[in-house]
Structures are given as structure tokens and as C-alpha cells.
Protein backbone atom coordinates (compact mmCIF):
# COMPACT_ATOMS: atom_id res chain seq x y z
CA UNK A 1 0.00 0.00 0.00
CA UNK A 2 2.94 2.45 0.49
CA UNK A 3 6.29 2.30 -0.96
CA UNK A 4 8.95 4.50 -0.41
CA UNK A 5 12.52 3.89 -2.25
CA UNK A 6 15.86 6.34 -1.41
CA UNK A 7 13.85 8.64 0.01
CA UNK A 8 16.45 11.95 0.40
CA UNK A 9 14.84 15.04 1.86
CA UNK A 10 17.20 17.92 2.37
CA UNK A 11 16.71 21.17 4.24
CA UNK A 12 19.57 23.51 2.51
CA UNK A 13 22.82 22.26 2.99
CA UNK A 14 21.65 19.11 5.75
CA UNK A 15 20.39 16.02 4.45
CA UNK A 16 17.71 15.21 6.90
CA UNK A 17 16.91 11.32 5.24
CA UNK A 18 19.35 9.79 3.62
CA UNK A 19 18.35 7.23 0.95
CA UNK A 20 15.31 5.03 3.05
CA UNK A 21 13.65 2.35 1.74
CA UNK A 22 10.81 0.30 3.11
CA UNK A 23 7.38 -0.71 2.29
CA UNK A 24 3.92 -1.04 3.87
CA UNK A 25 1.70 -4.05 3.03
CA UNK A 26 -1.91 -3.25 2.87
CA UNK A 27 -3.89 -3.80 5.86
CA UNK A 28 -0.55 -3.62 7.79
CA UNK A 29 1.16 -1.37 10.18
CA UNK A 30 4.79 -0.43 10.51
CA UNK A 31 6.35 1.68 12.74
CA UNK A 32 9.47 3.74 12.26
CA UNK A 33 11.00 4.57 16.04
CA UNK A 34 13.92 6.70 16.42
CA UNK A 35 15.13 10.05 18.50
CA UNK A 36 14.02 13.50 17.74
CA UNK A 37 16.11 14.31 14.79
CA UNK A 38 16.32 11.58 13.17
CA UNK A 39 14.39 12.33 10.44
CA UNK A 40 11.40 10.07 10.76
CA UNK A 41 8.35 13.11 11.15
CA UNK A 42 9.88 14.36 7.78
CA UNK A 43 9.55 10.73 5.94
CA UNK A 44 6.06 10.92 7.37
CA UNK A 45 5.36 14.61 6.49
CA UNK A 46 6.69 13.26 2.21
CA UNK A 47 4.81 10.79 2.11
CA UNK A 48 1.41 12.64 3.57
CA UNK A 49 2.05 15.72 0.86
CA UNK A 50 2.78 18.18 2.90
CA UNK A 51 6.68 18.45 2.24
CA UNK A 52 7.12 18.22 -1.96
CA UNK A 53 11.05 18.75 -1.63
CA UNK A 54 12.31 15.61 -1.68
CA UNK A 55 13.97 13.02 -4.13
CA UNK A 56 13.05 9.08 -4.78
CA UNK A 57 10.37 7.46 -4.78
CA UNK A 58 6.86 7.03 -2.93
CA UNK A 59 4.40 4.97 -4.17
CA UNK A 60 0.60 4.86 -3.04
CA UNK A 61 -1.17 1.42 -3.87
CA UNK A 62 1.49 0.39 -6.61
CA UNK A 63 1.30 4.11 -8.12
CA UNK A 64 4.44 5.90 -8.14
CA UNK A 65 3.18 9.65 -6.56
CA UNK A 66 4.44 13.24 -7.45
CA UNK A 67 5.22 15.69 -4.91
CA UNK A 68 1.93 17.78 -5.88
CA UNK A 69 -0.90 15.31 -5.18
CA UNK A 70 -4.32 15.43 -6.40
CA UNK A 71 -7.43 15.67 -4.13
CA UNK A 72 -8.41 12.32 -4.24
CA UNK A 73 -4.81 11.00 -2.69
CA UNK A 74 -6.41 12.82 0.76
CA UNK A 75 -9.56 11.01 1.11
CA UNK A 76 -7.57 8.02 1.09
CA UNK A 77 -4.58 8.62 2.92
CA UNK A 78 -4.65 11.08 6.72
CA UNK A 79 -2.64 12.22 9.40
CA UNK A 80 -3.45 11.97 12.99
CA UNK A 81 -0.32 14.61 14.48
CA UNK A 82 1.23 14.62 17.48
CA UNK A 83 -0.45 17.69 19.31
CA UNK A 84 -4.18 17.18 18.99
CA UNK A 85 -5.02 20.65 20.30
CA UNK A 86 -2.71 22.15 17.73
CA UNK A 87 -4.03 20.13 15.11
CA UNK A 88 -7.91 21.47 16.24
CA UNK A 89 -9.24 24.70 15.30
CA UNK A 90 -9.78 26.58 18.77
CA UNK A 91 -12.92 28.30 17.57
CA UNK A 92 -15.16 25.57 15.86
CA UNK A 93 -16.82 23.33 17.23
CA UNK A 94 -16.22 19.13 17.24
CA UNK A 95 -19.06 19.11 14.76
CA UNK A 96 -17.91 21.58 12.62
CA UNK A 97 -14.77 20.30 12.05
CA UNK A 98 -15.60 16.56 11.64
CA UNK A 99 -18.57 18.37 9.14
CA UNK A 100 -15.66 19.77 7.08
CA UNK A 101 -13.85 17.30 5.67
CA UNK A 102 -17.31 15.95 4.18
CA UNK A 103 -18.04 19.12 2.62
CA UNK A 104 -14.69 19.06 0.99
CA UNK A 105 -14.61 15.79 -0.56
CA UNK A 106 -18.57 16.30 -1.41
CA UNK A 107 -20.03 13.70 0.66
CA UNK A 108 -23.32 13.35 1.69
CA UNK A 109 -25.06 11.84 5.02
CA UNK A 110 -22.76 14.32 7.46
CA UNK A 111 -24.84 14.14 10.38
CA UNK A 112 -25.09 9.93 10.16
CA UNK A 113 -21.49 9.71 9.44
CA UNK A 114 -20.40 12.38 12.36
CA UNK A 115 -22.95 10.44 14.76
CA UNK A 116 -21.08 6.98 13.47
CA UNK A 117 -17.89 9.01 13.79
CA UNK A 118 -18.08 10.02 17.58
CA UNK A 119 -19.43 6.22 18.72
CA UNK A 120 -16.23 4.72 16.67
CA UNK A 121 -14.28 6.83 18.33
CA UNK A 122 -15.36 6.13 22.29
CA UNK A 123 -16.63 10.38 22.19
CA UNK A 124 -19.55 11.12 23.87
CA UNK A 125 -22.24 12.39 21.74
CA UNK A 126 -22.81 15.53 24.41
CA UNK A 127 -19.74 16.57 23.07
CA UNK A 128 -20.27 17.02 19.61
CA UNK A 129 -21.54 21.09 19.96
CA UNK A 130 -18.59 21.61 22.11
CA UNK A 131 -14.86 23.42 21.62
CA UNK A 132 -11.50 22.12 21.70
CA UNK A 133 -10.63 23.62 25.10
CA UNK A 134 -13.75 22.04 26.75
CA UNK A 135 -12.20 18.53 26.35
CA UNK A 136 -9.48 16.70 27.48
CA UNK A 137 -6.37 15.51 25.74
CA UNK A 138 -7.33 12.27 24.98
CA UNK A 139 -10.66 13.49 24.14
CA UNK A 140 -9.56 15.95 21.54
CA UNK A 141 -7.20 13.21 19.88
CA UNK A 142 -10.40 10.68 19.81
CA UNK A 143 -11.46 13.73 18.04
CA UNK A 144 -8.51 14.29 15.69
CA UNK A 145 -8.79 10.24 14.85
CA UNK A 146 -12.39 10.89 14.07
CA UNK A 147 -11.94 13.26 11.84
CA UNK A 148 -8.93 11.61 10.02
CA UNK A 149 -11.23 8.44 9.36
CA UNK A 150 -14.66 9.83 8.51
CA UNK A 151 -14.08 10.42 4.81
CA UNK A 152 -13.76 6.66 5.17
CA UNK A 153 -9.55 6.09 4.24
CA UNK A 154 -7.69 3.34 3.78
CA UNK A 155 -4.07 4.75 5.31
CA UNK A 156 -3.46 7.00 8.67
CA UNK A 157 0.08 8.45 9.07
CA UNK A 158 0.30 8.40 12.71
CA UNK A 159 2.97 11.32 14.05
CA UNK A 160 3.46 10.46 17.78
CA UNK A 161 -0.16 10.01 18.63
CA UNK A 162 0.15 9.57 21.77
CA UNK A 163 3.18 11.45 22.91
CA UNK A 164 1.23 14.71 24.26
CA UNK A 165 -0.94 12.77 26.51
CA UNK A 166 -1.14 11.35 29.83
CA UNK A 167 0.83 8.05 30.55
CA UNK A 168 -2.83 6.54 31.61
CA UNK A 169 -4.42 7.80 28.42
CA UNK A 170 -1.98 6.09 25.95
CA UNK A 171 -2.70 3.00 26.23
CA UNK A 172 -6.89 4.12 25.40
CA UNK A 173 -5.57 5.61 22.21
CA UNK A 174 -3.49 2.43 21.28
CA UNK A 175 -6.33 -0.03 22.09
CA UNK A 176 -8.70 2.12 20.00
CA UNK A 177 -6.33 2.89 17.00
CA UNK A 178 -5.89 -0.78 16.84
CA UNK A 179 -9.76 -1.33 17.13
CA UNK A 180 -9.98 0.39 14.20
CA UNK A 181 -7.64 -0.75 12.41
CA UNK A 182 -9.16 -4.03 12.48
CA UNK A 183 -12.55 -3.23 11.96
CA UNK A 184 -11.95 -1.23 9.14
CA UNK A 185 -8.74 -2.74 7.92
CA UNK A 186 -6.74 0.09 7.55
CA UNK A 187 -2.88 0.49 6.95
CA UNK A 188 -1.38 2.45 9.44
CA UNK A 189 2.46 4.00 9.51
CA UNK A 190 3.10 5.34 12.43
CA UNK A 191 6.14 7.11 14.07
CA UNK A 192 7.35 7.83 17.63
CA UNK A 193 10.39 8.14 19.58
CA UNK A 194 9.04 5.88 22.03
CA UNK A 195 9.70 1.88 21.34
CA UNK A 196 7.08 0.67 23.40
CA UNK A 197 4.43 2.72 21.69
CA UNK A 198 5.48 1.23 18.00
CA UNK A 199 5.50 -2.31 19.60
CA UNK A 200 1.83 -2.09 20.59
CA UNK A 201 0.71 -1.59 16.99
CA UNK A 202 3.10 -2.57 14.59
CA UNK A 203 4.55 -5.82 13.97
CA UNK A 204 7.08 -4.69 11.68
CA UNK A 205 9.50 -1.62 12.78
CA UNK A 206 12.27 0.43 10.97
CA UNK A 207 14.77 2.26 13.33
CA UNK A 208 16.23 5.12 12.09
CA UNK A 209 18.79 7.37 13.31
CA UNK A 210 20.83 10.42 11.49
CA UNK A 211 18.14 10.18 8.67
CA UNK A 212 19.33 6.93 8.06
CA UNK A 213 16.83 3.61 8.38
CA UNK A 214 19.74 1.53 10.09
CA UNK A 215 17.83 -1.52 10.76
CA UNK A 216 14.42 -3.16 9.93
CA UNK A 217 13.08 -5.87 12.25
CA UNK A 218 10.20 -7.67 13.28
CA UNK A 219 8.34 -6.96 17.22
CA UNK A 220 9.71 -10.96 17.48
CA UNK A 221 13.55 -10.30 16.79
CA UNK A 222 13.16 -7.10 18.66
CA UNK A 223 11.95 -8.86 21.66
CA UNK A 224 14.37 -11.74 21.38
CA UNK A 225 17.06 -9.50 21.01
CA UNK A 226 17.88 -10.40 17.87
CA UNK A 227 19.29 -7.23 16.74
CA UNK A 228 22.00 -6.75 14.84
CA UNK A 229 22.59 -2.18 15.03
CA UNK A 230 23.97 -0.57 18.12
CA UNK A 231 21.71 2.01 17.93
CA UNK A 232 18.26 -0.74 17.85
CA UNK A 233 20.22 -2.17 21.03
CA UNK A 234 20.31 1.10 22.94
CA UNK A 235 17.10 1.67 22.60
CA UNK A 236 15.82 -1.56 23.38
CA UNK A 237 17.80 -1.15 26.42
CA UNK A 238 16.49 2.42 27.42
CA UNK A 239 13.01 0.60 27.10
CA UNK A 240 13.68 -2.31 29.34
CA UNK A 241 15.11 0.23 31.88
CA UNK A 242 11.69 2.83 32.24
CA UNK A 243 9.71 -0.51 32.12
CA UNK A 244 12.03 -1.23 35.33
CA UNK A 245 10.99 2.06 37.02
């Protein structure tokens, strides 16, 4: 479902990904973990549209994609992002903006689908007339996930879903990303600097590190330690440690 093949994204003179390869099965999910800097939020941000400066290839469902991409490549393919309160316009309302992607792809039956919308995505339906700053974190990024799916996709780009929210409320964003997932079969990509995160969705992971992908693994090798990068090691060993804590 995606392909990517020596991806190289540049920012001047630093070469922020350096040549990546790896591909996405449909109906799968892969994770790409590394730190901050490593380049993995600007693979994500190529292959979702919104950075066209880059050189390779990416390839959507066996077609090879240009940087400019037409409207139909975003009712198939969204983003969930990292900040969910960021990613929420402050003065509209959770109907209004799960309404708007409808109106821009011209579909009809918005108030079934945002009623279907809010139950899929464990959200009250009180809160459907309410703003962004009368909800909690997790509740605005069940929000942000029920927008991304109600034009009815078949790929989310997950940026570090779950990174701006409470320890506690991780783990209800996991279980219901991957109650999605297999109710509606979706292919997921997801990235995040935190191992166990990836692990709890993705059987497949890349690791990268100085825009490099410097090893690709299954959760199985990963939890066997059969690793084979220094880098993988460390931060399977930074994971076992706050596990420990």
C-alpha cells in the first residue's frame, strides 16, 4: 500500500533522510522509532504531501506519486499529528470540524457519518456542539482520529499520537487505533520516539537514526534481542530500563 525507495529530503545544505527504503503491506502497520532528529516526522510529512522537496520514490497502492498530489490521494490517505489541540481549530466546534472534511470531498449523510464518527471513536455524543478547550487531551485526539477516518480512508500516518498525553491515556488511544484498524482494515504508519508505543501496533519496525533507516526488524527479533545495530540495542535497552521504574 505504500512504498517508499531512497527517500532523500534535504533542508539547505543538511540532508535530513538519507536514501530510506521500506514498504507497507496493505492492511498492515509499521512503525518507524527513532530520537528526535532523526528524520522520521519528515519521511512521514513526504509521504502525507505536505513536504514536496524531496527526491526518490513514494508509491501509493502500486502508483508511483508526485510531490503535488491530487485531491483524491487525501480522502484516502490522513494524518493523525502529534499535538491534537494544535491540530484542532480553537474556535469551531467538534461538529464543525468533523462536518468539514465531508463538505470538501462532497459527501453526503454528514450528520449519520459524524454520529457513526463520535461512537467509533469512544466520544460522547454531548460533546459534539462543544470546543477544543472544553475537552481533554485524549478526548480531543479521539477527536482528531475521528476526523482523520470519517471520509472513510484506507491509510493514517500516525505522528506520535500519543506522545502529548497522559501516561494513563496512551494506552486508550493504542487499544482504540488498533480497534480500528481491524474493523476497518486500515494500513497504518506510524512514528514515535518511544519503542514501546510502536510495539503495541506494529509488527514490523524500521529504526532510524541520522536520517538513516539503520535496521528493519520484526516486534519478534526485537523482543528476542535479535538485533544486529547498536543504535536498535540502545534503545531496546532504554526501554527495558523505564519498564524497570
Amino acid at each position: 500500500m505504500i512504498g517508499v525507495e531512497n527517500l532523500r529530503i534535504r533542508f539547505g545544505d543538511v540532508e535530513a533522510v538519507r536514501g530510506i527504503s521500506f514498504a507497507v503491506a496493505k492492511g498492515e502497520s509499521f512503525g518507524i522509532v527513532g530520537e528526535s532528529g532523526s528524520g522520521k516526522s519528515t519521511v512521514l510529512r513526504a509521504i502525507a504531501g505536505l513536504n514536496r522537496n524531496w527526491e526518490g520514490r513514494i508509491l501509493f497502492d502500486g502508483e508511483p506519486m508526485a510531490p503535488q498530489r491530487p485531491r483524491s490521494f487525501f480522502r484516502r490517505v490522513q494524518m493523525v499529528f502529534q499535538d491534537p489541540y494544535g491540530s484542532l481549530h480553537p474556535r469551531q466546534t467538534v461538529d464543525r470540524q468533523l462536518a468539514e472534511p465531508l463538505m470538501i470531498h462532497g459527501i453526503d449523510g454528514i450528520d449519520t457519518r459524524i454520529v457513526r464518527a463520535l461512537d467509533e471513536a469512544g466520544l460522547a455524543a454531548r460533546l459534539r456542539f462543544r470546543y477544543p478547550h472544553q475537552l481533554s487531551g485524549g478526548q480531543r485526539q479521539r477527536v482528531a482520529i475521528a476526523r482523520a477516518l470519517i471520509a472513510d480512508p484506507e491509510v493514517l500516518l500516525l505522528d506520535e499520537p500519543t506522545s502529548a498525553l497522559d501516561v494513563s491515556i496512551q494506552a486508550e488511544i493504542l487499544n482504540l487505533l488498533a480497534d480500528l484498524q481491524r474493523a476497518r482494515r486500515l494500513t497504518y504508519l506510524l512514528v514515535s520516539h518511544n519503542l514501546a508505543v510502536v510495539t503495541h501496533l506494529c509488527p514490523l519496525i524500521g529504526v532510524m537514526q541520522a536520517g538513516e533507516m539503520v535496521e528493519r526488524l520484526t516486534v519478534e527479533a526485537l523482543r528476542a534481542g535479535h538485533i544486529t545495530h547498536p543504535h536498535t540495542a540502545q534503545l531496546r535497552r532504554l526501554a527495558l530500563e523505564l519498564e524497570e521504574v
